[in-house]
PDB file of N, CA and C in Angstrom:
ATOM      1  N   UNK A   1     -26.017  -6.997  -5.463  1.00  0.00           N
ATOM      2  CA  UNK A   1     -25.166  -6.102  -4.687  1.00  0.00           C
ATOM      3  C   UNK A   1     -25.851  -4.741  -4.630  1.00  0.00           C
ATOM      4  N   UNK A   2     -25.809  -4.182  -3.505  1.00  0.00           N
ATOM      5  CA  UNK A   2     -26.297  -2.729  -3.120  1.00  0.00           C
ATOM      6  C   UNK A   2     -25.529  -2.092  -3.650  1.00  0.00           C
ATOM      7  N   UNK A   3     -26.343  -0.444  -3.709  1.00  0.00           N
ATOM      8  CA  UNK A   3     -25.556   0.589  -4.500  1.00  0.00           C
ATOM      9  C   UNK A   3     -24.408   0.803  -3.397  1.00  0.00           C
ATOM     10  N   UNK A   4     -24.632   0.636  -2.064  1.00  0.00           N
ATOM     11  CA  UNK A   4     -23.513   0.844  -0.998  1.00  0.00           C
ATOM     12  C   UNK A   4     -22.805  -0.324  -1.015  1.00  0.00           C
ATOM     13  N   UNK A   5     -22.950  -1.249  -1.438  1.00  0.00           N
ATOM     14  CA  UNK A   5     -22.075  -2.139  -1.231  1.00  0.00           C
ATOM     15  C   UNK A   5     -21.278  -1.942  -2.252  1.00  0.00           C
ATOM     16  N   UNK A   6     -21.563  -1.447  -3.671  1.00  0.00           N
ATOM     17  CA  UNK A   6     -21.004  -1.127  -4.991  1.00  0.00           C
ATOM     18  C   UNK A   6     -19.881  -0.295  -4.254  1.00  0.00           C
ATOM     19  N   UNK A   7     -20.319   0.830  -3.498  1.00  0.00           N
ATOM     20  CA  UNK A   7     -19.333   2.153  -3.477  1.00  0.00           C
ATOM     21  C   UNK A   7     -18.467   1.372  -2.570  1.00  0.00           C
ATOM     22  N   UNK A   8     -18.754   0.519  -1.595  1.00  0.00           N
ATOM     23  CA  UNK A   8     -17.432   0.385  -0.654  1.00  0.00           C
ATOM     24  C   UNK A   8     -16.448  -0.187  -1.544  1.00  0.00           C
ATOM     25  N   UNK A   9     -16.923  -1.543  -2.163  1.00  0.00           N
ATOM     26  CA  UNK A   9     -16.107  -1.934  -3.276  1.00  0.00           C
ATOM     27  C   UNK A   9     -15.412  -1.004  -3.775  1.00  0.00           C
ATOM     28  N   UNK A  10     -16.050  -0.101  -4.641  1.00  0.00           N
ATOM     29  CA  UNK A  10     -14.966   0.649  -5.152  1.00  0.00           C
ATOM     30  C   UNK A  10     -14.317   1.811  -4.814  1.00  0.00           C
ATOM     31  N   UNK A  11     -14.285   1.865  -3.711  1.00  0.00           N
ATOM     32  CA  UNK A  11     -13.732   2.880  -2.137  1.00  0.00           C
ATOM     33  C   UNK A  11     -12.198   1.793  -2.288  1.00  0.00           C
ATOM     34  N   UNK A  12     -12.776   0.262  -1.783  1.00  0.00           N
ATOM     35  CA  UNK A  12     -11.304  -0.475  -1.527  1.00  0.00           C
ATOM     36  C   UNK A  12     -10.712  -0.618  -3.115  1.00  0.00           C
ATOM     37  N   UNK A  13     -11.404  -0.809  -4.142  1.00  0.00           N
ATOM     38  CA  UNK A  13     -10.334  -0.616  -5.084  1.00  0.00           C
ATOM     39  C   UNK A  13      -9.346   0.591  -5.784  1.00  0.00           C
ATOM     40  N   UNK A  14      -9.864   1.746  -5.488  1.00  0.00           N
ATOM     41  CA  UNK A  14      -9.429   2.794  -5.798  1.00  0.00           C
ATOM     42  C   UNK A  14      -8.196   2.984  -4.461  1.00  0.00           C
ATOM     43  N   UNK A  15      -8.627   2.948  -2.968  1.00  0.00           N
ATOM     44  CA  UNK A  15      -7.878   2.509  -1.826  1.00  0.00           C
ATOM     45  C   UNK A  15      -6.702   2.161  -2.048  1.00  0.00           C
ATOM     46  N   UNK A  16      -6.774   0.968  -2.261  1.00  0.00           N
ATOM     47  CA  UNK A  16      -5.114  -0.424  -2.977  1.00  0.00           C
ATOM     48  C   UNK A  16      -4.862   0.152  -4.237  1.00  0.00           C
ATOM     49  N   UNK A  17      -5.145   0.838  -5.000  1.00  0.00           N
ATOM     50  CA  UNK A  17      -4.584   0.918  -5.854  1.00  0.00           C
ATOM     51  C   UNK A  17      -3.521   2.174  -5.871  1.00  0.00           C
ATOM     52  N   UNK A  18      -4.158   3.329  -5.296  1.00  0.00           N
ATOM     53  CA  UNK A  18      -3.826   4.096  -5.243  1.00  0.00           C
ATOM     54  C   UNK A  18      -2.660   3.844  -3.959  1.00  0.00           C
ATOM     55  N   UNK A  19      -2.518   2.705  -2.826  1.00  0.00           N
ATOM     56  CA  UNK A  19      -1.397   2.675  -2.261  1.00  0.00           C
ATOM     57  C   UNK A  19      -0.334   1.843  -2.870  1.00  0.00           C
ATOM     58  N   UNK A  20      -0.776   0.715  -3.585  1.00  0.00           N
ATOM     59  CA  UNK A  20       0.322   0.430  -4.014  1.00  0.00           C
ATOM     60  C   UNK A  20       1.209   1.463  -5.652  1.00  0.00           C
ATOM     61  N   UNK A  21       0.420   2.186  -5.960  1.00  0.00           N
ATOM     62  CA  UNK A  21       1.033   3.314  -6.565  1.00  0.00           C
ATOM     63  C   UNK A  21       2.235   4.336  -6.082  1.00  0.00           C
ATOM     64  N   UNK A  22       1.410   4.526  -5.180  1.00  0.00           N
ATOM     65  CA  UNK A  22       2.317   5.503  -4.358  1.00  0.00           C
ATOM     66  C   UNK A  22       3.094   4.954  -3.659  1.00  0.00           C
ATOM     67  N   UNK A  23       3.084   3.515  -2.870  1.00  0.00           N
ATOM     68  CA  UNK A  23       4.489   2.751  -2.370  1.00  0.00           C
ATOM     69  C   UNK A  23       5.243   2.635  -3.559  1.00  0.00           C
ATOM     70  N   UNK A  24       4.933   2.116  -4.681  1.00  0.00           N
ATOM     71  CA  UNK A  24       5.910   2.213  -5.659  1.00  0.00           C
ATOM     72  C   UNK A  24       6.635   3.978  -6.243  1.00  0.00           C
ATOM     73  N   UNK A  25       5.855   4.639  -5.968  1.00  0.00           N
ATOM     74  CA  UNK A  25       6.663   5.922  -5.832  1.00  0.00           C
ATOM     75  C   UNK A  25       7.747   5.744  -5.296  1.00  0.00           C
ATOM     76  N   UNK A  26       7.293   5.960  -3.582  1.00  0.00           N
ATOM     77  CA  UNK A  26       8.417   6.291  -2.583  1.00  0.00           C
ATOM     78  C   UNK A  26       9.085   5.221  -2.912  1.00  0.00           C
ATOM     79  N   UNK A  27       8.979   3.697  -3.286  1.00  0.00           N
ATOM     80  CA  UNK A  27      10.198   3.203  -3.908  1.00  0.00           C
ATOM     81  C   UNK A  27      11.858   3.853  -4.821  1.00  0.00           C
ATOM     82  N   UNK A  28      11.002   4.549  -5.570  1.00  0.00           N
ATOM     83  CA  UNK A  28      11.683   5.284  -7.076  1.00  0.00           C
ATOM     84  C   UNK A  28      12.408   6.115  -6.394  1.00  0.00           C
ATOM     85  N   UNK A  29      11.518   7.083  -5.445  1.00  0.00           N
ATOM     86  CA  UNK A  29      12.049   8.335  -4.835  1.00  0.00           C
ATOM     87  C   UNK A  29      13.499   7.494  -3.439  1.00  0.00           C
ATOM     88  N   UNK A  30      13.286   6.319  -3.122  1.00  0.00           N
ATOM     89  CA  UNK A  30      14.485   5.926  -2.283  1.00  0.00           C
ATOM     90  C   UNK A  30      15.660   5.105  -3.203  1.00  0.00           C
ATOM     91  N   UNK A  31      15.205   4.862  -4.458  1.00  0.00           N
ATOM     92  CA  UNK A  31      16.488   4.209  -5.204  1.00  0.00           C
ATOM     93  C   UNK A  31      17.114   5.796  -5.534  1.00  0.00           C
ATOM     94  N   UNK A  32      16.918   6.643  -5.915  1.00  0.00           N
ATOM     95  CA  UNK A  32      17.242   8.055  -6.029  1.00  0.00           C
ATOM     96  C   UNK A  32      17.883   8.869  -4.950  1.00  0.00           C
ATOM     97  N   UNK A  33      17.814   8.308  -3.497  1.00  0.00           N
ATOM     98  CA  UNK A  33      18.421   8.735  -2.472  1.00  0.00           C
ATOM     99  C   UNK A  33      17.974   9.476  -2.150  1.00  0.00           C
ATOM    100  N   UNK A  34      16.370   9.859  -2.083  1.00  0.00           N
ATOM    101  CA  UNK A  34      15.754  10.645  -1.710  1.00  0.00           C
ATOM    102  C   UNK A  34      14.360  10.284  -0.530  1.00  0.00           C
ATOM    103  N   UNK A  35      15.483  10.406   0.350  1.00  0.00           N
ATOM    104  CA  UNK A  35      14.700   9.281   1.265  1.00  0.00           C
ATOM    105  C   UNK A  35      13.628   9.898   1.973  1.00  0.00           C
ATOM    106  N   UNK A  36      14.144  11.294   2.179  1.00  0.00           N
ATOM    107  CA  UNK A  36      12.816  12.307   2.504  1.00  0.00           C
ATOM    108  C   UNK A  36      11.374  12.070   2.281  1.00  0.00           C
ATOM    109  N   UNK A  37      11.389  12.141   1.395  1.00  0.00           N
ATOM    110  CA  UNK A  37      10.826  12.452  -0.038  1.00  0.00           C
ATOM    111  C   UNK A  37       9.834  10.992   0.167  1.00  0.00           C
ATOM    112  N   UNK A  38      10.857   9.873  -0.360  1.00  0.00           N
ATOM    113  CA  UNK A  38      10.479   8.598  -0.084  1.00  0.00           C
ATOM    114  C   UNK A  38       9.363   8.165   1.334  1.00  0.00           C
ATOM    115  N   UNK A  39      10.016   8.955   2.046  1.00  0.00           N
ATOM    116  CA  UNK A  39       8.865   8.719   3.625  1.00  0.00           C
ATOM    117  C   UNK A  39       8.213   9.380   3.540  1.00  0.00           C
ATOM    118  N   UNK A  40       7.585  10.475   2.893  1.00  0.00           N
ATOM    119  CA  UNK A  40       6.278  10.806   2.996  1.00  0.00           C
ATOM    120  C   UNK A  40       5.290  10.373   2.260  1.00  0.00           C
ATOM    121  N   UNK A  41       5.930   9.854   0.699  1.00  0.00           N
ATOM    122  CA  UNK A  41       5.070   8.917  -0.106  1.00  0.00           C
ATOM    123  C   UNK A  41       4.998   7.627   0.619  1.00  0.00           C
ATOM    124  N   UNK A  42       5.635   7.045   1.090  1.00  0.00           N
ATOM    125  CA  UNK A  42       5.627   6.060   1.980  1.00  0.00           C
ATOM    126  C   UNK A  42       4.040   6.106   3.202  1.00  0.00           C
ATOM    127  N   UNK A  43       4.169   7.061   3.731  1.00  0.00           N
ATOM    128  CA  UNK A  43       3.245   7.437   5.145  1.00  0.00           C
ATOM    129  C   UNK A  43       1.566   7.949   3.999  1.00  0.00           C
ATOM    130  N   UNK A  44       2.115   8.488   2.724  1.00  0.00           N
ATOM    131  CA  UNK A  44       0.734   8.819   2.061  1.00  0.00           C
ATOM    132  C   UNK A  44       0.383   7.841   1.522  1.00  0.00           C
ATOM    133  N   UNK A  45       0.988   6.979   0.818  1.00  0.00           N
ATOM    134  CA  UNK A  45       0.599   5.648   0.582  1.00  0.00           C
ATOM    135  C   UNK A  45      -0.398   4.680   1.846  1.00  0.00           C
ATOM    136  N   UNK A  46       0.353   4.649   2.856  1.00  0.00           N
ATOM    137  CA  UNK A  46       0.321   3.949   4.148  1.00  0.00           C
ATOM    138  C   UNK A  46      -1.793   4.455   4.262  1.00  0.00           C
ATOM    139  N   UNK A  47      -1.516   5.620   4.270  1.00  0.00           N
ATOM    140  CA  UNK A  47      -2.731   6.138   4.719  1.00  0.00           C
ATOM    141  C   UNK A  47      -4.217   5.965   3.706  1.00  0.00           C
ATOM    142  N   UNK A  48      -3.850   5.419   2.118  1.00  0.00           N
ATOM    143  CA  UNK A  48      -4.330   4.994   1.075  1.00  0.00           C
ATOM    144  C   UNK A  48      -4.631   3.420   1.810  1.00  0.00           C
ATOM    145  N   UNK A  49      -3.853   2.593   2.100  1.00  0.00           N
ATOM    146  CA  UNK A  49      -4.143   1.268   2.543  1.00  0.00           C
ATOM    147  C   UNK A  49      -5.086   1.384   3.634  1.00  0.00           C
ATOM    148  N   UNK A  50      -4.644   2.185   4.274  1.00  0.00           N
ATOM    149  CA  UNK A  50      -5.857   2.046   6.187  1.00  0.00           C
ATOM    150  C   UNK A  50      -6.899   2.377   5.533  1.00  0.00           C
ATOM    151  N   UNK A  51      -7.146   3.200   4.391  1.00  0.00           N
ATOM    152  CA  UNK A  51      -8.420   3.702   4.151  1.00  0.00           C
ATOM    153  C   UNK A  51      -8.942   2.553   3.468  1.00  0.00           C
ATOM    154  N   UNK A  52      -8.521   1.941   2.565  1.00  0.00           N
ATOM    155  CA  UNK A  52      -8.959   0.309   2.057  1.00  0.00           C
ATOM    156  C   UNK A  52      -9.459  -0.778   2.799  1.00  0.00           C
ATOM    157  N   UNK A  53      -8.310  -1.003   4.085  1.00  0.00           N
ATOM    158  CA  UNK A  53      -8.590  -2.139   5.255  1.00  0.00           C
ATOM    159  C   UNK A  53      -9.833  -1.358   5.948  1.00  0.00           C
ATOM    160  N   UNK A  54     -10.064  -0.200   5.819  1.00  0.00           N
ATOM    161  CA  UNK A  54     -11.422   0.411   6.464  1.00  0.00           C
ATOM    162  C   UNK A  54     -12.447   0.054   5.944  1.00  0.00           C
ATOM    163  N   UNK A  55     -12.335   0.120   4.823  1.00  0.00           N
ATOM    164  CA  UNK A  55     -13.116   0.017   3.865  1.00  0.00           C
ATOM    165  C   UNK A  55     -13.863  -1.173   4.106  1.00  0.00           C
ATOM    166  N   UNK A  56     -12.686  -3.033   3.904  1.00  0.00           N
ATOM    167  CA  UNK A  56     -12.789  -4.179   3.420  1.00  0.00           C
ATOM    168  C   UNK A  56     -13.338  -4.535   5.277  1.00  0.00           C
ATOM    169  N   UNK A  57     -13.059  -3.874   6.085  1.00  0.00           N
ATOM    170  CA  UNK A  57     -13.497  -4.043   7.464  1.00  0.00           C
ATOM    171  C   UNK A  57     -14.716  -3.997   7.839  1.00  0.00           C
ATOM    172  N   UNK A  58     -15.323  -2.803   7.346  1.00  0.00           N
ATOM    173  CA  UNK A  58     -16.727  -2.605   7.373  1.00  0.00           C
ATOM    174  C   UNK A  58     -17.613  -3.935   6.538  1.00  0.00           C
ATOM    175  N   UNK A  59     -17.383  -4.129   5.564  1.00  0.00           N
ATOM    176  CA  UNK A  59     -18.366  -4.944   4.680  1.00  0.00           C
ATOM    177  C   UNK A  59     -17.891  -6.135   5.484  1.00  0.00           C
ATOM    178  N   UNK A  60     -16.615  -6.699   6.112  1.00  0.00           N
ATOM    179  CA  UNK A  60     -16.716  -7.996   7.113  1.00  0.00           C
ATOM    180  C   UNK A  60     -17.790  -7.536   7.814  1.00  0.00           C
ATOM    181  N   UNK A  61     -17.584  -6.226   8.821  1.00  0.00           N
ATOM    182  CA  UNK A  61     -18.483  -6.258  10.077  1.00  0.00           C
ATOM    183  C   UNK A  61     -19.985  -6.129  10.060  1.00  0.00           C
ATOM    184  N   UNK A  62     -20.711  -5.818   8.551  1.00  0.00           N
ATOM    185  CA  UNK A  62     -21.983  -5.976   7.998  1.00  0.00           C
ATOM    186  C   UNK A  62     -22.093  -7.406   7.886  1.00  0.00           C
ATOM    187  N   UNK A  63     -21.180  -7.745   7.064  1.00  0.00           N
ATOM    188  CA  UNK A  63     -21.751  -9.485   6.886  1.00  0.00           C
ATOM    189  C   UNK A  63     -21.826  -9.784   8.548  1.00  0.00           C
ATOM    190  N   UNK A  64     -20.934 -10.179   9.324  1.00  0.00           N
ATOM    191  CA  UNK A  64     -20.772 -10.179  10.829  1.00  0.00           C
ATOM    192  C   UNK A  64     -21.943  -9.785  11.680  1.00  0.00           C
ATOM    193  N   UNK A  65     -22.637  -9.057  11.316  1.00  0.00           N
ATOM    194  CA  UNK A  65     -24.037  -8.529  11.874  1.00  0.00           C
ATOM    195  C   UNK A  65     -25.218  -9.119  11.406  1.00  0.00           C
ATOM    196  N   UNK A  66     -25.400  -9.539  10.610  1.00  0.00           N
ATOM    197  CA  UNK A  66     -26.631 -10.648   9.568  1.00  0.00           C
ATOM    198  C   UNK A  66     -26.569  -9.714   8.683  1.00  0.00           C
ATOM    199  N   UNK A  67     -26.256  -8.716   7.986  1.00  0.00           N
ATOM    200  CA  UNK A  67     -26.720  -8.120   6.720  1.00  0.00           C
ATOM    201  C   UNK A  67     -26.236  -9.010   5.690  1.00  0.00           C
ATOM    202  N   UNK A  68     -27.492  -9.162   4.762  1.00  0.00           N
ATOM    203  CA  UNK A  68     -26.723 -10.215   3.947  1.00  0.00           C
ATOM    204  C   UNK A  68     -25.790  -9.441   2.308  1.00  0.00           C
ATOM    205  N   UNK A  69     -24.941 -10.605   2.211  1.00  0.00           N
ATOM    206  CA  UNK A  69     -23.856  -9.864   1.346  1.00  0.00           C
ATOM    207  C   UNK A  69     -23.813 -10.755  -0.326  1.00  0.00           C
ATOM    208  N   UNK A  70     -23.456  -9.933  -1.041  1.00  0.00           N
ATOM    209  CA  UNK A  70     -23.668 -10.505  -2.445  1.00  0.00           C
ATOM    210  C   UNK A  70     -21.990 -10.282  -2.640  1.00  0.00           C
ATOM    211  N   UNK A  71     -21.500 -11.967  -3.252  1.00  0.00           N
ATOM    212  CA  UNK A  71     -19.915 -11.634  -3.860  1.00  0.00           C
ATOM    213  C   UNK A  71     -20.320 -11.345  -4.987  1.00  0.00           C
ATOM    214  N   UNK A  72     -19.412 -10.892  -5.381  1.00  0.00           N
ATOM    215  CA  UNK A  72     -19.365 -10.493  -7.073  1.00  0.00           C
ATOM    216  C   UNK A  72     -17.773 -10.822  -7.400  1.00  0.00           C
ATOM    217  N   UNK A  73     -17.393 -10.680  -8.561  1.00  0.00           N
ATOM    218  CA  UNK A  73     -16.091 -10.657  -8.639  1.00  0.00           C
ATOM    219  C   UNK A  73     -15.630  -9.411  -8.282  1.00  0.00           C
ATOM    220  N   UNK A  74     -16.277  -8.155  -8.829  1.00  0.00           N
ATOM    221  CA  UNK A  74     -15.673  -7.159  -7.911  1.00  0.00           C
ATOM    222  C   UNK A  74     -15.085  -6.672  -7.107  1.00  0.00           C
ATOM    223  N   UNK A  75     -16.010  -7.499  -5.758  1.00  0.00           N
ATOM    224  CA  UNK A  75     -15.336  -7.902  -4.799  1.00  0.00           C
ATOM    225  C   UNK A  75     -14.003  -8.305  -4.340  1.00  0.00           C
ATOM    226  N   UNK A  76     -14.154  -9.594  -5.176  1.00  0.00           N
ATOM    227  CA  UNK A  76     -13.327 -10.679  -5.374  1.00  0.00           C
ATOM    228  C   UNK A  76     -11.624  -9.771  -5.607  1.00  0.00           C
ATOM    229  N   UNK A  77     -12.097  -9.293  -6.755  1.00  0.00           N
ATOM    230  CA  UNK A  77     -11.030  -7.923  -7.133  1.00  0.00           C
ATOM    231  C   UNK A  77     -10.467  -6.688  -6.052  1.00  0.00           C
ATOM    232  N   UNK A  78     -11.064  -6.498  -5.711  1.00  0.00           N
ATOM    233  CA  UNK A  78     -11.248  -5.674  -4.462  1.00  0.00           C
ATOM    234  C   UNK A  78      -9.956  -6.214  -3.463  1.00  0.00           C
ATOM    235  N   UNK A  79     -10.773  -7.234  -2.634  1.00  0.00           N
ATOM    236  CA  UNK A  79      -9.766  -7.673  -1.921  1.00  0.00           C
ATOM    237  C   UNK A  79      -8.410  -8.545  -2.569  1.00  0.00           C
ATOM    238  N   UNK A  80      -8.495  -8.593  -3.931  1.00  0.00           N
ATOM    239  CA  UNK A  80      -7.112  -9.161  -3.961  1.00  0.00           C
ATOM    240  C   UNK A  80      -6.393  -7.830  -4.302  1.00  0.00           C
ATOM    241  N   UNK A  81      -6.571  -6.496  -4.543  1.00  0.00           N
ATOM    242  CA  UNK A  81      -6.172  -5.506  -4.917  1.00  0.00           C
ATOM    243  C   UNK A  81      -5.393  -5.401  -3.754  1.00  0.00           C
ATOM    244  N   UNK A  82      -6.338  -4.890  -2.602  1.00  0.00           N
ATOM    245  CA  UNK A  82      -5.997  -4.719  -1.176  1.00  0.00           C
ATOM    246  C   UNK A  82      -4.823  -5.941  -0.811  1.00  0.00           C
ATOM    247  N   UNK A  83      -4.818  -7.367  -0.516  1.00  0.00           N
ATOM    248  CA  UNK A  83      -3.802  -7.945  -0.479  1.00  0.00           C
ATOM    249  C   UNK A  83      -2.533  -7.499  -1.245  1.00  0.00           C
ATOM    250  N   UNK A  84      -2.507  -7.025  -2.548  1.00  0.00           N
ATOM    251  CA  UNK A  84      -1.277  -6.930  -3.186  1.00  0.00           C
ATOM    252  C   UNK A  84      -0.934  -5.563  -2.897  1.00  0.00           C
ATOM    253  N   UNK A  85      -1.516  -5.074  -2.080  1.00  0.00           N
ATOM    254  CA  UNK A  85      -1.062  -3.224  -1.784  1.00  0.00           C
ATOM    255  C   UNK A  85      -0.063  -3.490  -0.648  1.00  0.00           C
ATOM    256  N   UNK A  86      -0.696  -4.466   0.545  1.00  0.00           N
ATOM    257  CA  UNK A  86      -0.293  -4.821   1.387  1.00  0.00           C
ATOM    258  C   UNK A  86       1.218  -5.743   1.415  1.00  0.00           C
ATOM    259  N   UNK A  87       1.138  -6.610   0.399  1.00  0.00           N
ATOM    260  CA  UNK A  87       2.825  -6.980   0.026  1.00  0.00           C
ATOM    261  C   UNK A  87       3.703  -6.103  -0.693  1.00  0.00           C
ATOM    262  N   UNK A  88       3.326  -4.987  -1.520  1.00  0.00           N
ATOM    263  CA  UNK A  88       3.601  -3.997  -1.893  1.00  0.00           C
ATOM    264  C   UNK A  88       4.368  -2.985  -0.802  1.00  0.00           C
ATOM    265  N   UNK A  89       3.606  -2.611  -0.117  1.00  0.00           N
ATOM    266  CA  UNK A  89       4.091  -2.358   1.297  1.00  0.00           C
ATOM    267  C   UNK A  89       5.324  -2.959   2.058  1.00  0.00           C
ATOM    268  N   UNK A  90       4.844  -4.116   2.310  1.00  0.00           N
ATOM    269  CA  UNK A  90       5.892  -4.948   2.984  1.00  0.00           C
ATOM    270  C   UNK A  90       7.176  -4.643   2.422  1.00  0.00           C
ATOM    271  N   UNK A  91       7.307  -5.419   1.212  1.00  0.00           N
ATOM    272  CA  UNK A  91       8.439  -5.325   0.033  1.00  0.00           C
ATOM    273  C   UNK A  91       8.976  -3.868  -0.037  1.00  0.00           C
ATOM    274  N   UNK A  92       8.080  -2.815  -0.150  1.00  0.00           N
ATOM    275  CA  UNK A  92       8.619  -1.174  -0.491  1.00  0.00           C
ATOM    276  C   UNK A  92       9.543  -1.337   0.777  1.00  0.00           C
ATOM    277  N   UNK A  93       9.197  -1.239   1.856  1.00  0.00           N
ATOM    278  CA  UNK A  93       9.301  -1.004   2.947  1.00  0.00           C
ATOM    279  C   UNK A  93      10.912  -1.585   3.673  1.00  0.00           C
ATOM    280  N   UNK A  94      11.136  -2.645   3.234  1.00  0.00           N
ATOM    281  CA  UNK A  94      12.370  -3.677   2.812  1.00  0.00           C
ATOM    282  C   UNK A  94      13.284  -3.149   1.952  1.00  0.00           C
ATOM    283  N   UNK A  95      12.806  -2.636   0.898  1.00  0.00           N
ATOM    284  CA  UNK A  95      13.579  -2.776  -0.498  1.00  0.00           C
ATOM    285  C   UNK A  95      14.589  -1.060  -0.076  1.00  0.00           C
ATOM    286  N   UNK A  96      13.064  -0.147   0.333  1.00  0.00           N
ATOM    287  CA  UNK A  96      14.014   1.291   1.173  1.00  0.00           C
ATOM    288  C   UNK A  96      15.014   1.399   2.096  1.00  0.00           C
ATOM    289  N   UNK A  97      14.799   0.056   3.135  1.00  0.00           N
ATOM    290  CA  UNK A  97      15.875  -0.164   4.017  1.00  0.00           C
ATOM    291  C   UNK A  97      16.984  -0.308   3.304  1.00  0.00           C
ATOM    292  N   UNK A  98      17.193  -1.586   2.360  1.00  0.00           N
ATOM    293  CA  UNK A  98      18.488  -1.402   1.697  1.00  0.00           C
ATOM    294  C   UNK A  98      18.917  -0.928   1.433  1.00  0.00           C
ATOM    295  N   UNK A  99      18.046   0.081   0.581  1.00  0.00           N
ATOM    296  CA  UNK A  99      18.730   0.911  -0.664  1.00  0.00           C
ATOM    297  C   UNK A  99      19.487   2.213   0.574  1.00  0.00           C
ATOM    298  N   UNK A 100      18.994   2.447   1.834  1.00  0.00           N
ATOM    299  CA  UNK A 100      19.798   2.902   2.631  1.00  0.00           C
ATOM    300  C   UNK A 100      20.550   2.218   2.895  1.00  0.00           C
ATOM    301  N   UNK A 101      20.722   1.159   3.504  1.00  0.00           N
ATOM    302  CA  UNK A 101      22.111   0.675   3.477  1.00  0.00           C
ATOM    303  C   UNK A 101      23.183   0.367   2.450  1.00  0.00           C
ATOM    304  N   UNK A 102      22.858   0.273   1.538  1.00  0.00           N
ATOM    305  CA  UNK A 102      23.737  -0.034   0.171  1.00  0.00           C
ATOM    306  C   UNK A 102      24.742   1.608   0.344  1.00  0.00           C
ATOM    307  N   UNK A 103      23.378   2.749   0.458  1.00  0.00           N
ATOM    308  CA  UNK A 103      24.376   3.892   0.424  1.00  0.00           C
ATOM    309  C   UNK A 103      25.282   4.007   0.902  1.00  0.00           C
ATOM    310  N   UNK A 104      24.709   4.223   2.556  1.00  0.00           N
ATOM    311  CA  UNK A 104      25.579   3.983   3.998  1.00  0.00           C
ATOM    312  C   UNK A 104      26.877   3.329   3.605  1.00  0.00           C
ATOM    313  N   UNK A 105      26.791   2.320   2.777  1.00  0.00           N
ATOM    314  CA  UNK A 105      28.141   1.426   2.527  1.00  0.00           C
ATOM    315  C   UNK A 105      28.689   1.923   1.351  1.00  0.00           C
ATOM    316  N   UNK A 106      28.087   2.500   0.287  1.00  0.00           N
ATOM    317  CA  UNK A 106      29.165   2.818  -0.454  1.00  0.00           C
ATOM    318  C   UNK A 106      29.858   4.488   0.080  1.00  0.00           C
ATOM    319  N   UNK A 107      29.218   4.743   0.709  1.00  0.00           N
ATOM    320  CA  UNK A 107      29.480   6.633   1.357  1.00  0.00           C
ATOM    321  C   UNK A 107      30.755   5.876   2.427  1.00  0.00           C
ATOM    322  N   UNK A 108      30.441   4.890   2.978  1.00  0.00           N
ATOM    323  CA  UNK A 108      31.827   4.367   3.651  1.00  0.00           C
ATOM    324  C   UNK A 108      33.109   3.899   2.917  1.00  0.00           C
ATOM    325  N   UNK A 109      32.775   3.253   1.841  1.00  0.00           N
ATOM    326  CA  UNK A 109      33.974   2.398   0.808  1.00  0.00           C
ATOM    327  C   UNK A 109      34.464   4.140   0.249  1.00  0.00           C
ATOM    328  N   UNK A 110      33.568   4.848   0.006  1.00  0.00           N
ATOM    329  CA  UNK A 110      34.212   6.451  -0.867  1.00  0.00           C
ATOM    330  C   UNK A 110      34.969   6.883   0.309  1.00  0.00           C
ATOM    331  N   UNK A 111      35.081   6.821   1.390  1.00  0.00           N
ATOM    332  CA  UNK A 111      35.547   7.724   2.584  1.00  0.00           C
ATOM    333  C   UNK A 111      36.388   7.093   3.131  1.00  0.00           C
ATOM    334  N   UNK A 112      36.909   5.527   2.868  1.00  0.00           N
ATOM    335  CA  UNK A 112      37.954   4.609   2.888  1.00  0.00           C
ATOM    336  C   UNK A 112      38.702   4.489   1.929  1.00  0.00           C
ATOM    337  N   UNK A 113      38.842   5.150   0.595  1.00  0.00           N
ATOM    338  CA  UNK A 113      39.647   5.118   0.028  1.00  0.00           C
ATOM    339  C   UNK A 113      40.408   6.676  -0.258  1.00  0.00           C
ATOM    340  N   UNK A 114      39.871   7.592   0.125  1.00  0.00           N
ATOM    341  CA  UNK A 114      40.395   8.782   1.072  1.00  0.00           C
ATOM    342  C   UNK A 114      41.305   8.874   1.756  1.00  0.00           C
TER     343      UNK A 114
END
């Protein structure tokens, strides 16, 4: 493996890691009702992943060109990092919707028994 191929690697692992960190933030910050808050860790997270899929994009579009490519587990690591940022995502993304609606509904049940 190249010293550039080393750094993209660890471009996408630092990438996923650092988004599924921060989706699990804005998680915390929307069970807290702080949904503000929650969407911008959300969108900074978001922007941690594109920089990963940038990342894991390029070393496709090298292999894709004839440059030849060495796996390593690294790698290997790499992109499963990136996959689990990406269900991380999904799931955050789900789990915030509720937790707004759960509110929405109990701010209604408090204002129905009023």
């Amino acid at each position: 493996m190249t010293e550039q191929e080393e750094m993209q690697v660890f471009e996408l692992i630092t990438a996923a890691g650092g988004a599924k960190s921060t989706f699990m933030e804005a998680l915390y910050k929307a069970k807290e009702g702080k949904y503000d808050e929650a969407e911008k860790l959300f969108k900074e997270a978001d922007g941690y992943f594109i920089q990963g899929h940038h990342a894991h994009a390029a070393m496709i579009e090298a292999e894709g060109q004839g440059v030849e490519t060495t796996v390593r587990l690294v790698l290997a690591h790499a992109e499963d990092q990136l996959m689990s940022a990406e269900l991380t995502k999904t799931m955050v993304e789900e789990m915030i919707a509720l937790y707004k609606r759960i509110d929405a509904l109990e701010e209604a049940l408090e204002q129905k028994k009023q």
